[in-house]
C-alpha atoms as a PDB file:
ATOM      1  CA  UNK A   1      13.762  -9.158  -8.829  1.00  0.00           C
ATOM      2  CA  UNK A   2      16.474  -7.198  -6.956  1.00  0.00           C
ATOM      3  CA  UNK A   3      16.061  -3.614  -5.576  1.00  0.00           C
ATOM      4  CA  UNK A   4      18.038  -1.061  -4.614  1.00  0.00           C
ATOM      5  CA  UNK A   5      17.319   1.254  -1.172  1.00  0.00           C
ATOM      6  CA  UNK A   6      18.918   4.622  -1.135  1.00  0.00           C
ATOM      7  CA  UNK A   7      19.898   6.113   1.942  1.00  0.00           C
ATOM      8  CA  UNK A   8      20.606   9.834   2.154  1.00  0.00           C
ATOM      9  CA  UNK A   9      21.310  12.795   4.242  1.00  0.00           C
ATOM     10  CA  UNK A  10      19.244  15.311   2.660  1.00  0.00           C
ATOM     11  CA  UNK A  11      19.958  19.181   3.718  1.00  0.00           C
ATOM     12  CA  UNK A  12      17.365  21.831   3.039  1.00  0.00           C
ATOM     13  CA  UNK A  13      18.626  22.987  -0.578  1.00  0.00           C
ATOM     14  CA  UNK A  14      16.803  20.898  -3.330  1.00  0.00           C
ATOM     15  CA  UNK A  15      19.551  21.714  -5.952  1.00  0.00           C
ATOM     16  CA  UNK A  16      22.613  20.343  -3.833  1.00  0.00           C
ATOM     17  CA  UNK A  17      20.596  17.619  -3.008  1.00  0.00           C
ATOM     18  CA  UNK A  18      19.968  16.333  -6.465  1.00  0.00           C
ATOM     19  CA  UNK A  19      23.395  15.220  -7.664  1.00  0.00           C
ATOM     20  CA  UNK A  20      24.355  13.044  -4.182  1.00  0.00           C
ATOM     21  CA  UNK A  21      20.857  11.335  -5.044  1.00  0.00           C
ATOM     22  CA  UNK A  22      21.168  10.822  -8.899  1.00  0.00           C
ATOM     23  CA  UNK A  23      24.777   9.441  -8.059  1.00  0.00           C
ATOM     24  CA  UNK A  24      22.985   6.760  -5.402  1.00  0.00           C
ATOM     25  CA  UNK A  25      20.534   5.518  -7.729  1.00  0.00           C
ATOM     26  CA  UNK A  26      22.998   4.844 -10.695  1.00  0.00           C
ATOM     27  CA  UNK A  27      25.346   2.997  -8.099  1.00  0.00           C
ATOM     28  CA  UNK A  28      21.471   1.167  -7.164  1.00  0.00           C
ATOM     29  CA  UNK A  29      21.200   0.479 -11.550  1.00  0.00           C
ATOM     30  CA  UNK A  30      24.983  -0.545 -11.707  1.00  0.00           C
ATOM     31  CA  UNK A  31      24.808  -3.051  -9.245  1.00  0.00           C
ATOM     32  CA  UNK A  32      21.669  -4.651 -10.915  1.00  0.00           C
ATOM     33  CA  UNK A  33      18.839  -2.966  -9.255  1.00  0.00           C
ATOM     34  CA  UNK A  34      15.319  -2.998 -11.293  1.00  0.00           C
ATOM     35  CA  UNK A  35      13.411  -0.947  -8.540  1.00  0.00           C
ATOM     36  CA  UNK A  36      15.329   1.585  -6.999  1.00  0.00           C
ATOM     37  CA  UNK A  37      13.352   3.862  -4.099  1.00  0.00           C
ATOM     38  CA  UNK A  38      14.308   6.908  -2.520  1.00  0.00           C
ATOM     39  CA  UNK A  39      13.556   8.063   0.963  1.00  0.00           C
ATOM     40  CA  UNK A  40      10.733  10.570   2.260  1.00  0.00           C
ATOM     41  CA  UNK A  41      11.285  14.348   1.450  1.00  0.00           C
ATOM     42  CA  UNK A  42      14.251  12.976  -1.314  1.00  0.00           C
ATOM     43  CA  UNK A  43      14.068  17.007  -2.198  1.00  0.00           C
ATOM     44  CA  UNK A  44      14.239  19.057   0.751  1.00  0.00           C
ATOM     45  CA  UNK A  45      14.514  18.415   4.696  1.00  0.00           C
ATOM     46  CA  UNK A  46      13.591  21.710   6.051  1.00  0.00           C
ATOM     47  CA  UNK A  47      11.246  22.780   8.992  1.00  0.00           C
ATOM     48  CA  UNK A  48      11.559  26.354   7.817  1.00  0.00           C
ATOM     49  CA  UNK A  49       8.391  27.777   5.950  1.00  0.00           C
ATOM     50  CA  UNK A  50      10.094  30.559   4.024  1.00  0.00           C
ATOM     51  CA  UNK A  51      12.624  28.283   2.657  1.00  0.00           C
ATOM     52  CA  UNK A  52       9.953  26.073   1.785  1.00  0.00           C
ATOM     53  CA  UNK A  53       8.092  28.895  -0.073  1.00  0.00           C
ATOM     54  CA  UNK A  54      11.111  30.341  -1.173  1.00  0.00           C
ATOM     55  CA  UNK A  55      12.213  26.913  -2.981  1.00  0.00           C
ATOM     56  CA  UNK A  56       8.990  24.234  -3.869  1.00  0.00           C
ATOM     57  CA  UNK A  57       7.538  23.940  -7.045  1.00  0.00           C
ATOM     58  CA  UNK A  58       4.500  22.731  -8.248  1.00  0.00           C
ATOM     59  CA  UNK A  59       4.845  19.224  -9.707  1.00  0.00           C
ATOM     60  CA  UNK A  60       5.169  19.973 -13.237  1.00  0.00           C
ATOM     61  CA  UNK A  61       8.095  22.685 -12.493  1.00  0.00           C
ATOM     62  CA  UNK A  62       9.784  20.503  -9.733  1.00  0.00           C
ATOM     63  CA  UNK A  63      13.610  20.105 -11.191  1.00  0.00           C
ATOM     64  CA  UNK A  64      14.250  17.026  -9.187  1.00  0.00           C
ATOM     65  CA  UNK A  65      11.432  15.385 -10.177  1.00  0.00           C
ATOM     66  CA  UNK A  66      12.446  16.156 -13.812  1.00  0.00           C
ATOM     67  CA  UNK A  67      15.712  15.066 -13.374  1.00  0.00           C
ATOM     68  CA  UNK A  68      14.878  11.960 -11.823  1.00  0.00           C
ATOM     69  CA  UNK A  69      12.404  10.612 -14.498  1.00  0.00           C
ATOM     70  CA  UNK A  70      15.312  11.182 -17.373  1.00  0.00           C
ATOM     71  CA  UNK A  71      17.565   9.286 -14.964  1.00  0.00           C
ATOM     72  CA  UNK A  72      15.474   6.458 -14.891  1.00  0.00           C
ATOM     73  CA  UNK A  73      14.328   6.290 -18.700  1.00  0.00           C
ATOM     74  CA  UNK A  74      18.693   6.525 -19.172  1.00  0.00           C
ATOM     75  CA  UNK A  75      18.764   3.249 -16.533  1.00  0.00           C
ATOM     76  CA  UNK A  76      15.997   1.576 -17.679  1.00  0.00           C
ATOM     77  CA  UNK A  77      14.423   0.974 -14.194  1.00  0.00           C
ATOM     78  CA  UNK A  78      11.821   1.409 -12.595  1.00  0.00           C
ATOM     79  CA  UNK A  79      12.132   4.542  -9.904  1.00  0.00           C
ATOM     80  CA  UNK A  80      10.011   5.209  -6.793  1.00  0.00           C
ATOM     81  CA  UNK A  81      10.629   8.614  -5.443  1.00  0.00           C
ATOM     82  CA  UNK A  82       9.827   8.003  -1.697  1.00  0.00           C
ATOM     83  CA  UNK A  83       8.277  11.789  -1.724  1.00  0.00           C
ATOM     84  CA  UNK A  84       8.985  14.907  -2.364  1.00  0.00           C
ATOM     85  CA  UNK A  85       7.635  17.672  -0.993  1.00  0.00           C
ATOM     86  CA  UNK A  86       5.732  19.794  -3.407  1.00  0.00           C
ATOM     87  CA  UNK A  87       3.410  23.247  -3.824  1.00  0.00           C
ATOM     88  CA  UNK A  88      -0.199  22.510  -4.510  1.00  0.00           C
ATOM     89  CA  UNK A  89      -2.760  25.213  -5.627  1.00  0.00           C
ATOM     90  CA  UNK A  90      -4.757  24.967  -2.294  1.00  0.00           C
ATOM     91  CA  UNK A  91      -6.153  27.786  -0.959  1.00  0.00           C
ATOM     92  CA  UNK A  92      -4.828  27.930   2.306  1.00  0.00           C
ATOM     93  CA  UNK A  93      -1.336  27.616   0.821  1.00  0.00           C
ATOM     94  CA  UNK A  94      -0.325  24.130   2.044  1.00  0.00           C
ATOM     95  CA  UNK A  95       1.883  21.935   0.479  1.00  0.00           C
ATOM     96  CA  UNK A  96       2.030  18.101  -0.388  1.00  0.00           C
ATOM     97  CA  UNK A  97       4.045  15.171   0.225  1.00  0.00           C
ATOM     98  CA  UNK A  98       4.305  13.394  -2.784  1.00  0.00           C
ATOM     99  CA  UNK A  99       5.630   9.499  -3.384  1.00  0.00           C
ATOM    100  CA  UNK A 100       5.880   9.083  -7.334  1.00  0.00           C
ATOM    101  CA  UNK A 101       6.606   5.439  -9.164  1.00  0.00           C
ATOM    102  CA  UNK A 102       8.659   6.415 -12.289  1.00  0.00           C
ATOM    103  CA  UNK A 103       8.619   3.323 -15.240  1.00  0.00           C
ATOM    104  CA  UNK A 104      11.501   3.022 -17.156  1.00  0.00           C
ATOM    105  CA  UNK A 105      10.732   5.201 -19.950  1.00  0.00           C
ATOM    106  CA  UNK A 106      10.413   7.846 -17.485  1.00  0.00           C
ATOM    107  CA  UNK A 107       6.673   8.059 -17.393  1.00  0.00           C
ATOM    108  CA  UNK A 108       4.726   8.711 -14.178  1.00  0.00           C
ATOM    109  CA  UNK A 109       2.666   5.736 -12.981  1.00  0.00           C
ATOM    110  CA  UNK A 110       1.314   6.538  -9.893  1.00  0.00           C
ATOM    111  CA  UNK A 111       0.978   9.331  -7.277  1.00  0.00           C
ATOM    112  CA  UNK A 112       0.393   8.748  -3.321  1.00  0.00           C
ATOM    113  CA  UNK A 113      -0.436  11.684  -1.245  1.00  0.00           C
ATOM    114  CA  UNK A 114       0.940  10.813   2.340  1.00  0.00           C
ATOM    115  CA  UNK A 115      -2.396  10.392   4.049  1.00  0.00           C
ATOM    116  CA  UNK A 116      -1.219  10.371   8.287  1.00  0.00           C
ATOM    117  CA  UNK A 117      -0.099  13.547   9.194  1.00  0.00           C
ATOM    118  CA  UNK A 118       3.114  13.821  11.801  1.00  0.00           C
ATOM    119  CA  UNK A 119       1.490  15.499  14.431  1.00  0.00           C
ATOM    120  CA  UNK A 120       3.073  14.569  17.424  1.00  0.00           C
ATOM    121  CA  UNK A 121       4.854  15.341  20.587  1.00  0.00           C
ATOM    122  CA  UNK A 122       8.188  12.987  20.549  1.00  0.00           C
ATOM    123  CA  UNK A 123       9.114  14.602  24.269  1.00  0.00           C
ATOM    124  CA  UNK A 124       9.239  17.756  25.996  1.00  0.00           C
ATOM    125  CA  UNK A 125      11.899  19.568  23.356  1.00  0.00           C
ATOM    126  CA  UNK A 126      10.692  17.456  20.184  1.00  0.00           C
ATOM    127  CA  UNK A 127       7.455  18.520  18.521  1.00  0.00           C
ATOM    128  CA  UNK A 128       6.295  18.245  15.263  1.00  0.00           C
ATOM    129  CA  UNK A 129       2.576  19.236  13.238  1.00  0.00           C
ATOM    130  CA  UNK A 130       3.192  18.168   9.756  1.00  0.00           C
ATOM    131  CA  UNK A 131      -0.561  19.293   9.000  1.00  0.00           C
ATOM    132  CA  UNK A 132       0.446  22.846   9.373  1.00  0.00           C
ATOM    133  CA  UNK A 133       2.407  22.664   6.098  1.00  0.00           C
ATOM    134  CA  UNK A 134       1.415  19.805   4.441  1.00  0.00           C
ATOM    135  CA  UNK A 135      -2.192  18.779   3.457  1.00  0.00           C
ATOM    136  CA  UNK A 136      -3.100  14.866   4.248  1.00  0.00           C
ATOM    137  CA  UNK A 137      -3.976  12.651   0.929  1.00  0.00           C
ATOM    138  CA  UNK A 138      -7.078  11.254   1.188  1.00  0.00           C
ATOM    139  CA  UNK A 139      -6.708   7.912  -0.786  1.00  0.00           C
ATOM    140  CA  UNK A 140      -4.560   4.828  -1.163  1.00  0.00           C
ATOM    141  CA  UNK A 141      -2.769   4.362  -3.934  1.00  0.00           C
ATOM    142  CA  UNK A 142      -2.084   0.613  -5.562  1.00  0.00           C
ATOM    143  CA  UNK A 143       0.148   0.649  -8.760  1.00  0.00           C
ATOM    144  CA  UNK A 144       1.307  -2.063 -11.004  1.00  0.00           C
ATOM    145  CA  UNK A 145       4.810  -2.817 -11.945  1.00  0.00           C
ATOM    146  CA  UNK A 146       6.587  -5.341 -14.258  1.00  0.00           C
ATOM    147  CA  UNK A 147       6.364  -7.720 -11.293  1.00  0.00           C
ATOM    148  CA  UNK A 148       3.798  -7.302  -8.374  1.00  0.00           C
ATOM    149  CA  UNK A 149       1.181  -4.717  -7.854  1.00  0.00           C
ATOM    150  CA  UNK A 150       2.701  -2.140  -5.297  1.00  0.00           C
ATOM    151  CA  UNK A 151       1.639  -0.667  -2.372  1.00  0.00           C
ATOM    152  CA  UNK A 152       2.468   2.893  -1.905  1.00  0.00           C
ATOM    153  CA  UNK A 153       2.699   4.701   1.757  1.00  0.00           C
ATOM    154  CA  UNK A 154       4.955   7.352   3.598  1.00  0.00           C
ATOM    155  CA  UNK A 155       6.662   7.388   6.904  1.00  0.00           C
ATOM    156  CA  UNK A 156       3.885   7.915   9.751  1.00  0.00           C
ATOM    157  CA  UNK A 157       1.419   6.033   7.799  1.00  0.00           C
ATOM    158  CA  UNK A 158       3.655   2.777   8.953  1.00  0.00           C
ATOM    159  CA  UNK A 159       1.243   3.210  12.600  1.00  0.00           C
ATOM    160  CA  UNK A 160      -1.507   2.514  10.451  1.00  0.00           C
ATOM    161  CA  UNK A 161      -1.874  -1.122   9.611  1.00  0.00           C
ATOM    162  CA  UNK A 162      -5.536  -0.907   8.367  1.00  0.00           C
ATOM    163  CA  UNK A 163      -3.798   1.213   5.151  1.00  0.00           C
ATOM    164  CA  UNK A 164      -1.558  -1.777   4.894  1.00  0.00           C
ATOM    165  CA  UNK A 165      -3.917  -4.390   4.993  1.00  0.00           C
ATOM    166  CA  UNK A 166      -6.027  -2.733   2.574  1.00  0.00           C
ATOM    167  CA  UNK A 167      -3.690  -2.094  -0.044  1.00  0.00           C
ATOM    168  CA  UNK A 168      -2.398  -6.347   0.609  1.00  0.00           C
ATOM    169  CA  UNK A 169      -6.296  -7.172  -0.165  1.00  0.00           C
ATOM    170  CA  UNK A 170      -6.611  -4.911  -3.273  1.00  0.00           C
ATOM    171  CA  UNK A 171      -3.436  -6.713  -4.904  1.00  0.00           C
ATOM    172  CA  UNK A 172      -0.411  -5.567  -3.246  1.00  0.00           C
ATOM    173  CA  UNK A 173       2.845  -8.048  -2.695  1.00  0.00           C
ATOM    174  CA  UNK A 174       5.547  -4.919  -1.882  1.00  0.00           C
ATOM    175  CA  UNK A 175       4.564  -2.181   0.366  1.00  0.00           C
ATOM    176  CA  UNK A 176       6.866   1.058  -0.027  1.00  0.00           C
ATOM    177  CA  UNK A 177       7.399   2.792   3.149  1.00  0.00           C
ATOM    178  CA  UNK A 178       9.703   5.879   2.425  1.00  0.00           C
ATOM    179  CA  UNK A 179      10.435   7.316   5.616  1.00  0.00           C
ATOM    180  CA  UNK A 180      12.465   9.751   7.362  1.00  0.00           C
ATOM    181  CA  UNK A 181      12.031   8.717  11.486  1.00  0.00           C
ATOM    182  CA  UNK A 182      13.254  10.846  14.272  1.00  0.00           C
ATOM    183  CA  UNK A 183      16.387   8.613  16.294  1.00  0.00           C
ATOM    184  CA  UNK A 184      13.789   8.038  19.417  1.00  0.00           C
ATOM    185  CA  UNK A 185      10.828   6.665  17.106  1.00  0.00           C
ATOM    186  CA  UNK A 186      13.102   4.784  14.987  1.00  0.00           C
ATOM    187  CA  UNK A 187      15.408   3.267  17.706  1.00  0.00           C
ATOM    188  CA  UNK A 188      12.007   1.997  19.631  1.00  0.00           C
ATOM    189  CA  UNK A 189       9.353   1.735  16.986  1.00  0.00           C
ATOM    190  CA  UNK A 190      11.188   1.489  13.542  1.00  0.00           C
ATOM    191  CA  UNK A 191      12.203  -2.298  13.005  1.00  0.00           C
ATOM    192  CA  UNK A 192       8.824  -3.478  14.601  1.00  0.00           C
ATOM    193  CA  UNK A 193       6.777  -1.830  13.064  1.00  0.00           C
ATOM    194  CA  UNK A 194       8.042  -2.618   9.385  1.00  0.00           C
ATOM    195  CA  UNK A 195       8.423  -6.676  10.712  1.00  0.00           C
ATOM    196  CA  UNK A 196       4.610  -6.124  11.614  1.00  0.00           C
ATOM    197  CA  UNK A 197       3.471  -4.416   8.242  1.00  0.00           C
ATOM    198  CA  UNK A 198       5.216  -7.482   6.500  1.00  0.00           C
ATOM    199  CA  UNK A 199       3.958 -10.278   8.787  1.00  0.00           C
ATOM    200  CA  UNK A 200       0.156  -9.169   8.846  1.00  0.00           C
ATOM    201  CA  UNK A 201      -0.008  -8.615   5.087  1.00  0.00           C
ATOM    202  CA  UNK A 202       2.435 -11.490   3.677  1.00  0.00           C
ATOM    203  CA  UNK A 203       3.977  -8.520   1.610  1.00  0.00           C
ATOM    204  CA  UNK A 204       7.351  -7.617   1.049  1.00  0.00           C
ATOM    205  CA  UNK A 205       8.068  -3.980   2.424  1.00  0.00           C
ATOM    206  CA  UNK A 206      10.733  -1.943   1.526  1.00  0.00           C
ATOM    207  CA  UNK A 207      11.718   1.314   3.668  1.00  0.00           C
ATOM    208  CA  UNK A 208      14.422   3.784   2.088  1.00  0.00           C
ATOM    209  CA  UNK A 209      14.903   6.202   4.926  1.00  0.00           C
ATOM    210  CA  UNK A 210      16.969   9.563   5.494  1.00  0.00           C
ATOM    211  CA  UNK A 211      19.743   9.429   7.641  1.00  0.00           C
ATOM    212  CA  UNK A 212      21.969  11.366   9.905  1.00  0.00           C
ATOM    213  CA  UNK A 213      22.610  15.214  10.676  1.00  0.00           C
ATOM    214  CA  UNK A 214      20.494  17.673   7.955  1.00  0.00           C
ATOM    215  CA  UNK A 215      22.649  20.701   7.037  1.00  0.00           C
ATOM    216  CA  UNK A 216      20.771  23.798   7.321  1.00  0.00           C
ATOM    217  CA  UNK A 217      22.126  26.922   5.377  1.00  0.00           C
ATOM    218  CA  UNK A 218      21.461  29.002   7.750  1.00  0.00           C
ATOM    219  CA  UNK A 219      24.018  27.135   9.803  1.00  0.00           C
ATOM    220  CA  UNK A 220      21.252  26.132  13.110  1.00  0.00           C
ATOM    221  CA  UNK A 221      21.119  23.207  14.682  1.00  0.00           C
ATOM    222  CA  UNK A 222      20.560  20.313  11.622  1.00  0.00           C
ATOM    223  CA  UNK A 223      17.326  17.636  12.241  1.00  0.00           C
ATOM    224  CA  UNK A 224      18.465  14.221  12.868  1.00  0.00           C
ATOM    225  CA  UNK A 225      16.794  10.827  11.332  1.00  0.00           C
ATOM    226  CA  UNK A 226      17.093   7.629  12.037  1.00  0.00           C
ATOM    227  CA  UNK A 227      18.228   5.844   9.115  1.00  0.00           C
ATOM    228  CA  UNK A 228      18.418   2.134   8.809  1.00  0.00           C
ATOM    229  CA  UNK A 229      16.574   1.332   5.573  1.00  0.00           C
ATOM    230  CA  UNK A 230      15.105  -1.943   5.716  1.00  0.00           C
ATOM    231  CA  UNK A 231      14.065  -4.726   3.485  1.00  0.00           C
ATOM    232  CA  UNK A 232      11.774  -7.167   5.169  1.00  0.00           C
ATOM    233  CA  UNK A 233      10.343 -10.499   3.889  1.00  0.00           C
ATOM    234  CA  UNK A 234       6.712 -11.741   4.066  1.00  0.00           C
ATOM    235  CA  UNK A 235       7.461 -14.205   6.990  1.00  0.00           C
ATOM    236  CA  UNK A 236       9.267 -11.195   8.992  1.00  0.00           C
ATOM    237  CA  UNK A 237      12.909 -11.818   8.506  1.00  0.00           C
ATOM    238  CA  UNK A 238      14.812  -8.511   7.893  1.00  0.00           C
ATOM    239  CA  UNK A 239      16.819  -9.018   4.539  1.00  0.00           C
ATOM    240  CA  UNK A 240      18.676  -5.591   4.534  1.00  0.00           C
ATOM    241  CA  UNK A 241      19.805  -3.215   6.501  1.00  0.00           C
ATOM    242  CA  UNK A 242      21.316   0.258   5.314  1.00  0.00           C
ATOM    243  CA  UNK A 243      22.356   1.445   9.085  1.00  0.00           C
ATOM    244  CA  UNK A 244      23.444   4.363   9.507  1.00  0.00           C
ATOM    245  CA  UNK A 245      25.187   6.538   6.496  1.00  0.00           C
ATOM    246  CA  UNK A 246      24.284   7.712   2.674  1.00  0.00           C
ATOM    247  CA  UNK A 247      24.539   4.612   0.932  1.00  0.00           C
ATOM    248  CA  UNK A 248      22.658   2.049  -1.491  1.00  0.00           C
ATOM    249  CA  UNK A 249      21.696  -1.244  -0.443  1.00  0.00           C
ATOM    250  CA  UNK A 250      21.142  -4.281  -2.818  1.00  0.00           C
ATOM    251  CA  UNK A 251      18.219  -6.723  -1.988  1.00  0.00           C
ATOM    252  CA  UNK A 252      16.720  -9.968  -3.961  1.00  0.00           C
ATOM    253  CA  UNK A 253      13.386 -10.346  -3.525  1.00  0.00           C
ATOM    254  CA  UNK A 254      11.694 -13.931  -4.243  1.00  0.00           C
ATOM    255  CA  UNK A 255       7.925 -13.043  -5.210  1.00  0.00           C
ATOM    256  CA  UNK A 256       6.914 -16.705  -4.151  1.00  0.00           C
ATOM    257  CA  UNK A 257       7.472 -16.314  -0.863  1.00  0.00           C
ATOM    258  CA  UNK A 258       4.366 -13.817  -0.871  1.00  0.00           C
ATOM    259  CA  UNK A 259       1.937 -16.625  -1.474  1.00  0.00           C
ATOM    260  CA  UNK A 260       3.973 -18.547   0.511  1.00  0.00           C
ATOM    261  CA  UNK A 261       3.451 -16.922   3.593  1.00  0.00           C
ATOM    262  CA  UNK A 262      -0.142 -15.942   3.022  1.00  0.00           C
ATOM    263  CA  UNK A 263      -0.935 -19.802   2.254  1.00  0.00           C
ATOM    264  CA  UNK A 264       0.857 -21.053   6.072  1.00  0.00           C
ATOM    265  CA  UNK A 265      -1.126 -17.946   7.428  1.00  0.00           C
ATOM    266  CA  UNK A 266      -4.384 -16.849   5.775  1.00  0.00           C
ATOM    267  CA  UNK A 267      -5.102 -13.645   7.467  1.00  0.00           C
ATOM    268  CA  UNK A 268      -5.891 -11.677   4.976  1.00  0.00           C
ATOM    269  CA  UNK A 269      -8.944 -13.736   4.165  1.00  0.00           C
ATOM    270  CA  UNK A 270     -10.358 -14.445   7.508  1.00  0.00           C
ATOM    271  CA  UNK A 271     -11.759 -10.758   8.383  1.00  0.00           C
ATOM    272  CA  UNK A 272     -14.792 -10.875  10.176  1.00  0.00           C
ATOM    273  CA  UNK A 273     -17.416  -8.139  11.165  1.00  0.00           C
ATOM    274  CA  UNK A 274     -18.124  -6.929  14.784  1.00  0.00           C
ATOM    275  CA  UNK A 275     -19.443  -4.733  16.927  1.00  0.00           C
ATOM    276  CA  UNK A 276     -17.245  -1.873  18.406  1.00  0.00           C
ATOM    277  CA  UNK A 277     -16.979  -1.809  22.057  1.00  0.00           C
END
């Protein structure tokens, strides 16, 4: 099968965003892409909580999401939206961060709920509590495609291999890891960490990130992310690499090297129990 990773620079205005992402994933279709997947918050990058209240939907009202699930019936592929971040109707008003698998009529197939919050301190200038806006998922999410069943995560929950290994177990040859990394994480963590995903399960894990310098409309300082989408292979090898602008990268994916890799090393069957320390 062949897939197609698209890279963007998204600002914090959902509607401007929409066309520069449509236009990716057709370029993804035209050049023979069956999967195409979109990077974390494909809607809206925005630390501001009036914009976000000011400009989220609720699923069922969400124009990109709309707009995205004609574009792929038009295609005929199959779509993952990396996330998009969404209203809920919880109570204390948080939102969620949404990855949706699209078929190719269109339909919704599956819904992930990032589960590991971004609550971290990158340094002393760089801080960042996802779980004030954004309410965890509390369950992994396993869909089936044409091809493979499909393993469905977001960004932080890459630091969490148990997730990974779990979803490998229940049926999963590709793990989706939508992402949009901050430059220091990615530059130290980002490349290793996917390699690692892919060598401990024997899956194939695909990574559409954001990139680059977010424009704010306000005009303030934009957030910066990594980039680098990456395609790795069961065994480890990186396959594709987006670097660092807006773009759509092509990748052929050989499903037998999945049982491949988990036949030369049989991790994923030789779990033991122990005692904690």
């Amino acid at each position: 099968m062949r897939a197609g990773l698209v890279q963007l620079t998204a600002s914090d205005d959902p509607e401007a965003n929409l066309p520069a992402t449509e236009a990716l994933i057709r370029k993804a279709a035209a050049g023979g892409a069956q999967l195409v997947l979109t990077p974390e918050v494909t809607n809206i990058v925005t630390s501001d909580a009036d914009r976000r209240r000011a400009l989220l939907r609720l699923e069922q009202d969400d124009p990109t999401l709309a707009r995205l699930r004609a574009v792929a019936a038009e295609l005929e592929i199959w779509l993952l939206i990396g996330s998009l971040a969404l209203r809920t109707g919880d109570p204390d008003g948080r939102f969620a961060n949404r990855s949706l698998l699209i078929d190719a009529q269109g339909a919704i197939r599956a819904r992930y709920d990032k589960i590991h919050m971004f609550d971290v301190d990158v340094s002393e200038t760089e801080t960042w509590r996802e779980s004030a806006a954004f309410r965890p998922g509390d369950r992994a999410v396993l869909a089936p495609t044409p091809w493979c069943g499909l393993g469905m995560t977001i960004c932080y929950d890459l630091r969490f291999p148990a997730l990974h290994r779990a979803l490998a177990q229940a049926g999963a040859s590709i793990l989706t890891v939508p992402a949009a990394f901050t430059p220091p994480t990615g530059e130290a963590h980002w490349e290793v960490l996917l390699r690692a995903r892919a060598v401990e399960t024997g899956c194939f894990v695909l990574a559409p990130a954001q990139c680059g310098a977010h424009p704010r409309a306000d005009g303030g300082a934009p957030r910066r992310t990594w980039g680098h989408s990456l395609a790795v292979a069961p065994w480890g090898e990186v396959l594709a690499d987006g670097r660092e602008a807006p773009g759509a990268t092509l990748v052929d994916l050989d499903l037998s090297q999945v049982e491949a890799a988990r036949r030369r090393i049989p991790a994923l069957r030789h779990d033991r129990d122990f005692t904690g320390p």
